[in-house]
N, C-alpha and C. Protein backbone atom coordinates (compact mmCIF):
# COMPACT_ATOMS: atom_id res chain seq x y z
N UNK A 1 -1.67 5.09 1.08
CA UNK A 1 -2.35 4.77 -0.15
C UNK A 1 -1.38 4.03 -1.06
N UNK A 2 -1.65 3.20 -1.89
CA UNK A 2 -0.78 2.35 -2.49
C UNK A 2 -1.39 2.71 -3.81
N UNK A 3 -0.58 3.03 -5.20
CA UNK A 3 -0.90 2.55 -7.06
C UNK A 3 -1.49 1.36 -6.70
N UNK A 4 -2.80 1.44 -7.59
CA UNK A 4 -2.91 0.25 -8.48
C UNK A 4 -3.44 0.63 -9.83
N UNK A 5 -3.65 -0.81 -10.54
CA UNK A 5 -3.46 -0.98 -11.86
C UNK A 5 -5.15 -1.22 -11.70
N UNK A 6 -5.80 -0.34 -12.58
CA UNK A 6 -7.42 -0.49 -12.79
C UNK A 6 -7.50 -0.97 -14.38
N UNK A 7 -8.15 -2.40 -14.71
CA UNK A 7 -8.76 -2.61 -16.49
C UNK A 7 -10.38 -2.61 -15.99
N UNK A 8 -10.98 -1.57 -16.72
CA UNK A 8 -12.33 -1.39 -16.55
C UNK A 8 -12.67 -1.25 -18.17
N UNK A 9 -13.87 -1.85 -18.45
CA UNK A 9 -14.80 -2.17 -19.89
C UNK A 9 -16.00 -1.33 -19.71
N UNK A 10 -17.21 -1.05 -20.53
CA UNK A 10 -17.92 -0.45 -20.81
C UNK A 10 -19.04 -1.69 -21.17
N UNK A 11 -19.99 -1.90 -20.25
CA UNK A 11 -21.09 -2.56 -20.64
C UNK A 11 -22.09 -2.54 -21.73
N UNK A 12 -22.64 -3.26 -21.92
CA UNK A 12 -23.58 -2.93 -23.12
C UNK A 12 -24.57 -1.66 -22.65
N UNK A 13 -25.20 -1.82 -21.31
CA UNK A 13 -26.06 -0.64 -20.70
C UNK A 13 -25.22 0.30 -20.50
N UNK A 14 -23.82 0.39 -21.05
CA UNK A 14 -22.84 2.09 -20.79
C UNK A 14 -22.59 2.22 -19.18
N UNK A 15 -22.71 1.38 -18.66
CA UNK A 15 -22.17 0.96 -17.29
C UNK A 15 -20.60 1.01 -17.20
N UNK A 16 -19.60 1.57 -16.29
CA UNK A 16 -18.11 1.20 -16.23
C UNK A 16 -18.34 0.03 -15.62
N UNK A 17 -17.42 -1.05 -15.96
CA UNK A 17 -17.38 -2.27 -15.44
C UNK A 17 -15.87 -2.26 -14.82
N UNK A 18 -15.28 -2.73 -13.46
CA UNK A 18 -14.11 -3.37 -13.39
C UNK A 18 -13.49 -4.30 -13.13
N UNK A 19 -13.02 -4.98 -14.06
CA UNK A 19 -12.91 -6.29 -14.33
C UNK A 19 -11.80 -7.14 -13.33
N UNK A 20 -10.81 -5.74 -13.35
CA UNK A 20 -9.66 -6.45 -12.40
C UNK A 20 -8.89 -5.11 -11.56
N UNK A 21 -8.50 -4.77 -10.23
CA UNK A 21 -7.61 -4.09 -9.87
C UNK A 21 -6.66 -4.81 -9.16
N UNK A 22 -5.16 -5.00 -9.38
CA UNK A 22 -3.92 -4.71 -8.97
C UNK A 22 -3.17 -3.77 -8.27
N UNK A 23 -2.30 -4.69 -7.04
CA UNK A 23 -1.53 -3.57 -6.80
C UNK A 23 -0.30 -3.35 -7.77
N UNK A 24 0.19 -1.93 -7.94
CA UNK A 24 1.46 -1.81 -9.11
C UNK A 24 2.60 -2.36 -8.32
N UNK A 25 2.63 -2.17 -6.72
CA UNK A 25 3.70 -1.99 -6.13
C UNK A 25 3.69 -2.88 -4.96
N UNK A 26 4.26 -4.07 -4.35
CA UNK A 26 4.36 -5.08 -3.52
C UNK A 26 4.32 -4.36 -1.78
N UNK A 27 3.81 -4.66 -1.26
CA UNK A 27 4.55 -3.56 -0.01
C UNK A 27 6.25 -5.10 0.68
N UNK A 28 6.70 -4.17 1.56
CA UNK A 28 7.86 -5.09 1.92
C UNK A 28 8.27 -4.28 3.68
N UNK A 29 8.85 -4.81 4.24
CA UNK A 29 9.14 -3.62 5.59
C UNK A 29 10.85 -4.09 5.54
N UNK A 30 11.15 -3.20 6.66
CA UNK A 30 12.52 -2.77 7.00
C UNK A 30 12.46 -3.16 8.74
N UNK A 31 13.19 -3.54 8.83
CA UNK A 31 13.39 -3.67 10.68
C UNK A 31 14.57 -2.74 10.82
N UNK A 32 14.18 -1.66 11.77
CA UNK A 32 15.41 -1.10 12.39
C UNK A 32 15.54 -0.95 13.86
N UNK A 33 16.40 -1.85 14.22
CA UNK A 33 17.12 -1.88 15.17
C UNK A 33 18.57 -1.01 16.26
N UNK A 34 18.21 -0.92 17.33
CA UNK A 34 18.82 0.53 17.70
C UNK A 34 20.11 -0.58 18.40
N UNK A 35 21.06 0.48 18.40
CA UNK A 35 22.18 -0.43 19.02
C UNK A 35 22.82 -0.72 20.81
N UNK A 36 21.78 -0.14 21.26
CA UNK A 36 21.55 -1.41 22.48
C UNK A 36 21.30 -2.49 22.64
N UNK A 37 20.00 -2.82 21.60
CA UNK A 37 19.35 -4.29 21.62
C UNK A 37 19.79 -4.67 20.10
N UNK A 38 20.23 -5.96 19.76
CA UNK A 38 20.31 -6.32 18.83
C UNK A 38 18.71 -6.94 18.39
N UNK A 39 18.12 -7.59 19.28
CA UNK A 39 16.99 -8.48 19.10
C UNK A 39 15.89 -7.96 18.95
N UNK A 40 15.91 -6.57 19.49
CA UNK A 40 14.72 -5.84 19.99
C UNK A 40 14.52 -4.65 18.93
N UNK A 41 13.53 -4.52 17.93
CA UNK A 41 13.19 -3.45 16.82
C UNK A 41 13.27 -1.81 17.57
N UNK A 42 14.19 -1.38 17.10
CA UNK A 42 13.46 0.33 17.75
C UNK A 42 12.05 0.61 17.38
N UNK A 43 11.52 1.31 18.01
CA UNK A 43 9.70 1.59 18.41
C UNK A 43 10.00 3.05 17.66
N UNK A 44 9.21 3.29 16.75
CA UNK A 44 8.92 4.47 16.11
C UNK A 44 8.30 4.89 16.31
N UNK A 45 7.23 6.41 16.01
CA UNK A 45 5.72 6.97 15.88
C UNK A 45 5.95 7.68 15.29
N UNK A 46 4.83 7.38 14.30
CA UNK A 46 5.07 8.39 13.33
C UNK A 46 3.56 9.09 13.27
N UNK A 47 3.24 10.33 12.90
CA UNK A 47 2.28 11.37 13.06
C UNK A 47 2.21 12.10 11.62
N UNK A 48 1.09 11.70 11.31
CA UNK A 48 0.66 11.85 9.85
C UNK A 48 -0.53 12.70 9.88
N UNK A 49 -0.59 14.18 9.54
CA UNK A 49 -1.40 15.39 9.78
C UNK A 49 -1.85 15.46 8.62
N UNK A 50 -2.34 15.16 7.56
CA UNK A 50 -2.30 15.27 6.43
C UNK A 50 -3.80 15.21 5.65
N UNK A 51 -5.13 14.62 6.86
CA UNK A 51 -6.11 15.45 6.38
C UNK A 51 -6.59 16.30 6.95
């Protein structure tokens, strides 16, 4: 799940309106590399139990 930035207005009919959402936060990655292969990314898995 990533922040974002919500600006929401109030319509004349009392409706939420949203006008604009943003992310707060850029995503970016990391390469990690194991030191056998210089060229070759180590292979991760990752296991996320969490609902």
């Amino acid at each position: 799940m990533i922040p974002v930035s919500v600006s929401a207005a109030t319509s004349s009919s009392g409706a939420t309106v949203y006008s604009s959402v943003r992310p707060q936060q850029t995503l970016s990655t990391t390469v990690i590399r194991s030191a056998q292969s210089h060229s070759d990314p180590t292979r991760l898995e990752v296991v996320y139990s969490g609902f």
